[in-house]
N, C-alpha and C. Protein backbone atom coordinates (compact mmCIF):
# COMPACT_ATOMS: atom_id res chain seq x y z
N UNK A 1 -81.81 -46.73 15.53
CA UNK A 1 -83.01 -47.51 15.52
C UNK A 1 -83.75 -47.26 16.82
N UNK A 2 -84.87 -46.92 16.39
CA UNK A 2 -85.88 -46.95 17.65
C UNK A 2 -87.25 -48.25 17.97
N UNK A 3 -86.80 -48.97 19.47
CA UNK A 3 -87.61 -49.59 19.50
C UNK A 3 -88.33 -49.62 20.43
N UNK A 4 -89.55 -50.22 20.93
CA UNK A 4 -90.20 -50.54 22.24
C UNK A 4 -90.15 -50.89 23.12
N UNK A 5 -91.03 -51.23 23.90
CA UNK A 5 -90.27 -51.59 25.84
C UNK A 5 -90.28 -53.36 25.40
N UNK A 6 -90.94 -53.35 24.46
CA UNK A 6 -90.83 -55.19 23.88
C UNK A 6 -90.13 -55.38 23.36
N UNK A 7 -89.20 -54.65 22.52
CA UNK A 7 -87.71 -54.75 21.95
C UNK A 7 -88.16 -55.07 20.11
N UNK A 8 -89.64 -54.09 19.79
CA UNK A 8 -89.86 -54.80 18.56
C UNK A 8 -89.42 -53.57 17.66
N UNK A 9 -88.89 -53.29 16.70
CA UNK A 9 -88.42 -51.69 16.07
C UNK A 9 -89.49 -51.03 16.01
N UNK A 10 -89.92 -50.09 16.17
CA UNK A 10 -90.62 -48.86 15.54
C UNK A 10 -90.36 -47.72 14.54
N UNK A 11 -88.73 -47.64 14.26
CA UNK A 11 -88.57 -46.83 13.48
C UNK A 11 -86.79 -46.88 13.26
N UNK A 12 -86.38 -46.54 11.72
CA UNK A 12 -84.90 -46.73 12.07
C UNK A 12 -84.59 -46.25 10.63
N UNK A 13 -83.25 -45.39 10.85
CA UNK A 13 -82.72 -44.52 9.85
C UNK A 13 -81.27 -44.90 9.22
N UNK A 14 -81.59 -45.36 7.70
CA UNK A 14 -80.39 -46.14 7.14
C UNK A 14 -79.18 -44.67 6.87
N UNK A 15 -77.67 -45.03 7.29
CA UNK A 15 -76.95 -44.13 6.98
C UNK A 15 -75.93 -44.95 6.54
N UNK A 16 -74.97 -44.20 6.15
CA UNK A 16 -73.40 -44.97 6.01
C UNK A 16 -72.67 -45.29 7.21
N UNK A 17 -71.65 -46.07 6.89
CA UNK A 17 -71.07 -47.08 7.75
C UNK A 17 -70.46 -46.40 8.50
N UNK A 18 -69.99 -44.98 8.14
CA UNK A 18 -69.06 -43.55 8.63
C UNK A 18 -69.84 -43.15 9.64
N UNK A 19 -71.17 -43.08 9.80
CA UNK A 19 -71.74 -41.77 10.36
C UNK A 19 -71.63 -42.27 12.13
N UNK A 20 -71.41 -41.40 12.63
CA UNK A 20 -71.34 -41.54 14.05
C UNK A 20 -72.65 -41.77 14.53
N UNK A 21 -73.08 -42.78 15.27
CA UNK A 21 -74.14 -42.02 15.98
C UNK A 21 -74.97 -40.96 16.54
N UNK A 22 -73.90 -39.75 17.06
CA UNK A 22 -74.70 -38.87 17.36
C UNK A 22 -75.18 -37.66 16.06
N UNK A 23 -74.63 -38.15 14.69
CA UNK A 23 -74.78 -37.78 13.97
C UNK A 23 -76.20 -37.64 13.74
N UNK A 24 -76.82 -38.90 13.54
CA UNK A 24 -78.44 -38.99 13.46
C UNK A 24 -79.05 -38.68 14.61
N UNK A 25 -78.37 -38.66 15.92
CA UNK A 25 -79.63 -39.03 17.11
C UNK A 25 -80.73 -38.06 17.01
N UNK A 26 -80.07 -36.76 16.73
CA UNK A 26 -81.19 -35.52 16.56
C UNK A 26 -82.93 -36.05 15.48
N UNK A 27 -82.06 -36.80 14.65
CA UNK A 27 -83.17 -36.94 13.26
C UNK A 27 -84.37 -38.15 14.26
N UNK A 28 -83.69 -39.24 14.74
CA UNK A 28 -84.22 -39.93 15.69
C UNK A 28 -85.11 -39.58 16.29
N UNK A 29 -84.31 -39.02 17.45
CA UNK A 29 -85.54 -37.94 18.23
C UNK A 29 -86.54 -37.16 18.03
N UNK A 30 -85.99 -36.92 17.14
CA UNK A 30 -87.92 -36.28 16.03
C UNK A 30 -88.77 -36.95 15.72
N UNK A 31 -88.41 -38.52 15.63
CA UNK A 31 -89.26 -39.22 14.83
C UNK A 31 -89.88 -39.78 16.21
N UNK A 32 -89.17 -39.78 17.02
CA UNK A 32 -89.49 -40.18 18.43
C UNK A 32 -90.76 -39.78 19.54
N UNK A 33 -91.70 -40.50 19.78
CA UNK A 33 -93.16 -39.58 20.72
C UNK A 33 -93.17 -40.36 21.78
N UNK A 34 -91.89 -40.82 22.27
CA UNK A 34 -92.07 -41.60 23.31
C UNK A 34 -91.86 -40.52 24.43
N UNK A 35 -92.09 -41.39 25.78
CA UNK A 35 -92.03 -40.30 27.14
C UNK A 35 -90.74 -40.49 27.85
N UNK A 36 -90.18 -41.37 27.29
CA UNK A 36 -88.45 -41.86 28.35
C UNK A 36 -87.67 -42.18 26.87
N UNK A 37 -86.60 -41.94 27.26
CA UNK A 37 -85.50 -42.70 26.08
C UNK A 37 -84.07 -43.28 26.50
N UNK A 38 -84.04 -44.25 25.91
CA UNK A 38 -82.83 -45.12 26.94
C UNK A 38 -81.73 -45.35 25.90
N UNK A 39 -80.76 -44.52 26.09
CA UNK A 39 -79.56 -44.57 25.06
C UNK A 39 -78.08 -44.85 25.74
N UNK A 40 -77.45 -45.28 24.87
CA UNK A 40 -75.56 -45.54 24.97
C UNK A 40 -74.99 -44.14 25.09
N UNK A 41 -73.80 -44.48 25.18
CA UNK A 41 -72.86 -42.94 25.61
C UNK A 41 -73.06 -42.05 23.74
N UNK A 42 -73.04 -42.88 23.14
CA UNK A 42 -72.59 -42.08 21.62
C UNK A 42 -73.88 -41.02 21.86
N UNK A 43 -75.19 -40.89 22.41
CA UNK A 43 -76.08 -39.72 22.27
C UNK A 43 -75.74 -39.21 23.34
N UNK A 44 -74.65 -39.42 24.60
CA UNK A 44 -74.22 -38.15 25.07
C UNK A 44 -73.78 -37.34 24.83
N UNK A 45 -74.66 -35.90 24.35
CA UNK A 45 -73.91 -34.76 24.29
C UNK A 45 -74.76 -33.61 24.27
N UNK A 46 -74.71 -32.49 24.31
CA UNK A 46 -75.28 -31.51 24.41
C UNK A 46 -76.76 -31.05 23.35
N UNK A 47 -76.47 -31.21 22.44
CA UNK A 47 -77.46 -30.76 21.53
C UNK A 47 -78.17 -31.99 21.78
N UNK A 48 -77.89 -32.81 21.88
CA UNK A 48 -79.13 -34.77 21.70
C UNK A 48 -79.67 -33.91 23.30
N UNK A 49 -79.00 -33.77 24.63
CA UNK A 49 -79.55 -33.51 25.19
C UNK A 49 -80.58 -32.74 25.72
N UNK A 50 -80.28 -31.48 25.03
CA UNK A 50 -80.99 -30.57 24.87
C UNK A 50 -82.66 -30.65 24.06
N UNK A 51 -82.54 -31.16 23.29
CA UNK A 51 -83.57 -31.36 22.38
C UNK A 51 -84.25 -32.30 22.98
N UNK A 52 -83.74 -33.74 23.37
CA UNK A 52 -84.76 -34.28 24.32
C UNK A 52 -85.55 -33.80 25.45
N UNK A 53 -84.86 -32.47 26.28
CA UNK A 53 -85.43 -31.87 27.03
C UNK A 53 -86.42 -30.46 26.75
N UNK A 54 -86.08 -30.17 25.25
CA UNK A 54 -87.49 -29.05 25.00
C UNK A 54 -88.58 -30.48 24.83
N UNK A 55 -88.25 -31.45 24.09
CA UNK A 55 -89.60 -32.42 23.72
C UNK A 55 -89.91 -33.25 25.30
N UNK A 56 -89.64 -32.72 26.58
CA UNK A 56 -89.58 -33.48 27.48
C UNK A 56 -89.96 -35.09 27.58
N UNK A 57 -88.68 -35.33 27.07
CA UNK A 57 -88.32 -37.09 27.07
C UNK A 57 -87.35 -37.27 27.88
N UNK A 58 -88.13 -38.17 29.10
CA UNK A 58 -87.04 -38.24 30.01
C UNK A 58 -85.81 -39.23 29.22
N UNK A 59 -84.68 -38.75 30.32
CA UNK A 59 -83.40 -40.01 29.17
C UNK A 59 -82.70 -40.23 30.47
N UNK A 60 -82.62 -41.28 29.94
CA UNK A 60 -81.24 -42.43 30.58
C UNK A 60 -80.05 -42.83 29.77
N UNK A 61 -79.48 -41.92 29.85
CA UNK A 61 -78.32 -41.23 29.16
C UNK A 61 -76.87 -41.75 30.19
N UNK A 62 -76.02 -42.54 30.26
CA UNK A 62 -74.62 -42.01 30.52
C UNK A 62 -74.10 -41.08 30.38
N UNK A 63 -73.10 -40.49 30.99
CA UNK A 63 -72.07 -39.66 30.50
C UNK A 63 -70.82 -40.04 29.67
N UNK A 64 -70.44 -39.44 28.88
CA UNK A 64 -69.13 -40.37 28.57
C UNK A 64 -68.04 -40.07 29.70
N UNK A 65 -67.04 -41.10 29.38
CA UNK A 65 -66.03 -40.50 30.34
C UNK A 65 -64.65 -39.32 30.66
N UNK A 66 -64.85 -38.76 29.61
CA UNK A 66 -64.47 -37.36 29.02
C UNK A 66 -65.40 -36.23 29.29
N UNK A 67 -66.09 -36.51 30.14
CA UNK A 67 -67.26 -35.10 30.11
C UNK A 67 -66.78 -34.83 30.90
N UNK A 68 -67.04 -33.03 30.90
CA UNK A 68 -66.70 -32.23 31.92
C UNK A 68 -67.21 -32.39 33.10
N UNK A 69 -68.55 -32.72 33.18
CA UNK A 69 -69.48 -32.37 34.01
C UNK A 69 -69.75 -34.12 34.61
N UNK A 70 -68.96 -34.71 35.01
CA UNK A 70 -68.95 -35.82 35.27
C UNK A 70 -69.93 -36.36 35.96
N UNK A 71 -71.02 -35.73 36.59
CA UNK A 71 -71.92 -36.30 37.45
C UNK A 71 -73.34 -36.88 36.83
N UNK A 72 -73.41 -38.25 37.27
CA UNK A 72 -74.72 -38.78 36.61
C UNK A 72 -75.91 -38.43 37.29
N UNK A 73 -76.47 -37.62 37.40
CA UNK A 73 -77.50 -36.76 38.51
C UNK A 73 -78.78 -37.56 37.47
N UNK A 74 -78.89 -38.44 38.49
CA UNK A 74 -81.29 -38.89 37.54
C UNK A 74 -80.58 -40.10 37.03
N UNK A 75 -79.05 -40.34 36.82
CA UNK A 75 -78.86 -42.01 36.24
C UNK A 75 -79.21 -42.78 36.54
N UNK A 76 -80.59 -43.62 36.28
CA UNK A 76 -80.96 -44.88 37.21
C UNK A 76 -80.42 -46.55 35.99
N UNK A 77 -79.30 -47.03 36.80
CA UNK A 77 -78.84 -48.60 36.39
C UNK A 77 -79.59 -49.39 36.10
N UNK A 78 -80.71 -49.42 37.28
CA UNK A 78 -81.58 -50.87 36.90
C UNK A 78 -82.52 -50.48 35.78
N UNK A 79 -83.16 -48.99 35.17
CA UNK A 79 -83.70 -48.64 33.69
C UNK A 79 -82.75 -49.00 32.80
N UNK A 80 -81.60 -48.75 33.01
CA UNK A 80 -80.19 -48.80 31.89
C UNK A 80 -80.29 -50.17 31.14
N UNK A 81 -80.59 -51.03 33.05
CA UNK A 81 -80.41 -52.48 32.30
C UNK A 81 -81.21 -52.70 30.96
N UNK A 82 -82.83 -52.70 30.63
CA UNK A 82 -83.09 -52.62 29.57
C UNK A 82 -82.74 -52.31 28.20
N UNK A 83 -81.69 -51.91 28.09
CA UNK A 83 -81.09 -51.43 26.44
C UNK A 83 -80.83 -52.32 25.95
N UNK A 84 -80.78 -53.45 27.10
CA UNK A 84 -80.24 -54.89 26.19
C UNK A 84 -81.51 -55.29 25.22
N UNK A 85 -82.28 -54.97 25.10
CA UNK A 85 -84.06 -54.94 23.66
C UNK A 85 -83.04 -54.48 22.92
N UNK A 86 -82.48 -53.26 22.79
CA UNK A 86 -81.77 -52.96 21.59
C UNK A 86 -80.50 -54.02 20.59
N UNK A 87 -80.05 -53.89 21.55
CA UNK A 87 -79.29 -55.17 21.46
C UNK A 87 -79.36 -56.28 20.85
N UNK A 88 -80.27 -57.04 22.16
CA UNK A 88 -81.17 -58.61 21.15
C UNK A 88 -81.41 -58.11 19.78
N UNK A 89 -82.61 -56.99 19.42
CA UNK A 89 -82.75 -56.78 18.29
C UNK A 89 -81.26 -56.94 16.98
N UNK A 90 -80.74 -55.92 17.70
CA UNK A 90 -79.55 -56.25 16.62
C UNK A 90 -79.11 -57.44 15.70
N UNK A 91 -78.62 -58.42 17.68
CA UNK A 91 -78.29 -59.66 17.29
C UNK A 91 -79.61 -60.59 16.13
N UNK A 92 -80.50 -60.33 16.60
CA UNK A 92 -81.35 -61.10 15.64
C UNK A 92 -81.22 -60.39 14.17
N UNK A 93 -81.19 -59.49 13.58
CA UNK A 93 -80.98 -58.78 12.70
C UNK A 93 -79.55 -59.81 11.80
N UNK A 94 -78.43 -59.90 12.68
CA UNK A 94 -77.46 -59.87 12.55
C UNK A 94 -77.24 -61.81 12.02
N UNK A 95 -78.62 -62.54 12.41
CA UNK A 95 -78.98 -63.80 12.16
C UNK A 95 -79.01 -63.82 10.71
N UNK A 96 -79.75 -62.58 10.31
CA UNK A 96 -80.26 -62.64 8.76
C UNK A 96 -79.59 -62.46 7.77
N UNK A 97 -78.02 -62.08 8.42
CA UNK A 97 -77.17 -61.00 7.30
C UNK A 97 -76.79 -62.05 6.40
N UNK A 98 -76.39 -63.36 6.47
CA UNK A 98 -76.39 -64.17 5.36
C UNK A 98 -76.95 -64.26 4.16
N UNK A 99 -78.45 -64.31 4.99
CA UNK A 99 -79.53 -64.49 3.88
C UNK A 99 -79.56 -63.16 2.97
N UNK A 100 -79.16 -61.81 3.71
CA UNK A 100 -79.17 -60.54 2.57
C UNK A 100 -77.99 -60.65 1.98
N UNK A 101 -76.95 -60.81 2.19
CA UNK A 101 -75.80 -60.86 2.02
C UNK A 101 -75.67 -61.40 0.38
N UNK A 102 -75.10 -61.06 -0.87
CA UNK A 102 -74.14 -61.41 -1.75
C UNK A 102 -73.01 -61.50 -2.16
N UNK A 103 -72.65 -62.32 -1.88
CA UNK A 103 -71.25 -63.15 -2.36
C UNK A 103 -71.56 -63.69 -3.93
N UNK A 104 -71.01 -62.35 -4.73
CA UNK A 104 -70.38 -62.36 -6.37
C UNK A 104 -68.96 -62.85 -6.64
């Protein structure tokens, strides 16, 4: 799911319950015309990275902690802090699941 610096969605891609995250991030990022992108460790990896950098979108990316290349070189914390928009969103999402929800 992609949202704004206001935390309101702009765009978001239904998959199965299986799919990893970095499965979609690529499809994401296409749909994506923003100038920064602020993601969790699951879009650390090479190809998400890469592609954000031909579409030059800056990212605030972690590393995971298995990467080779362990150094967070451009990681800025206090941008990071913001992902919590993603988040809230969720949780509010997560208000409604009752109401979609059937119990047969």
């Amino acid at each position: 799911m992609i949202v704004d610096s206001h935390g309101n969605p702009i765009d978001f891609i239904l998959s199965d319950g299986q799919a990893h995250d970095s499965k979609i991030g690529n499809q994401l990022i296409d749909i994506c015309n923003a100038e920064n992108l602020i993601a969790d460790r699951a879009y650390s990896n090479k190809k998400i990275r890469e592609n954000l950098a031909d579409k030059k979108i800056q990212t605030i990316i972690p590393k995971k902690k298995n990467s080779i290349d362990k150094t967070n070189a451009g990681f800025d914390k206090h941008l990071y802090k913001i992902r919590h928009l993603i988040e809230n969103l969720f949780a509010r999402l997560k208000q409604f699941r009752s109401i979609a929800t059937r119990y047969d």
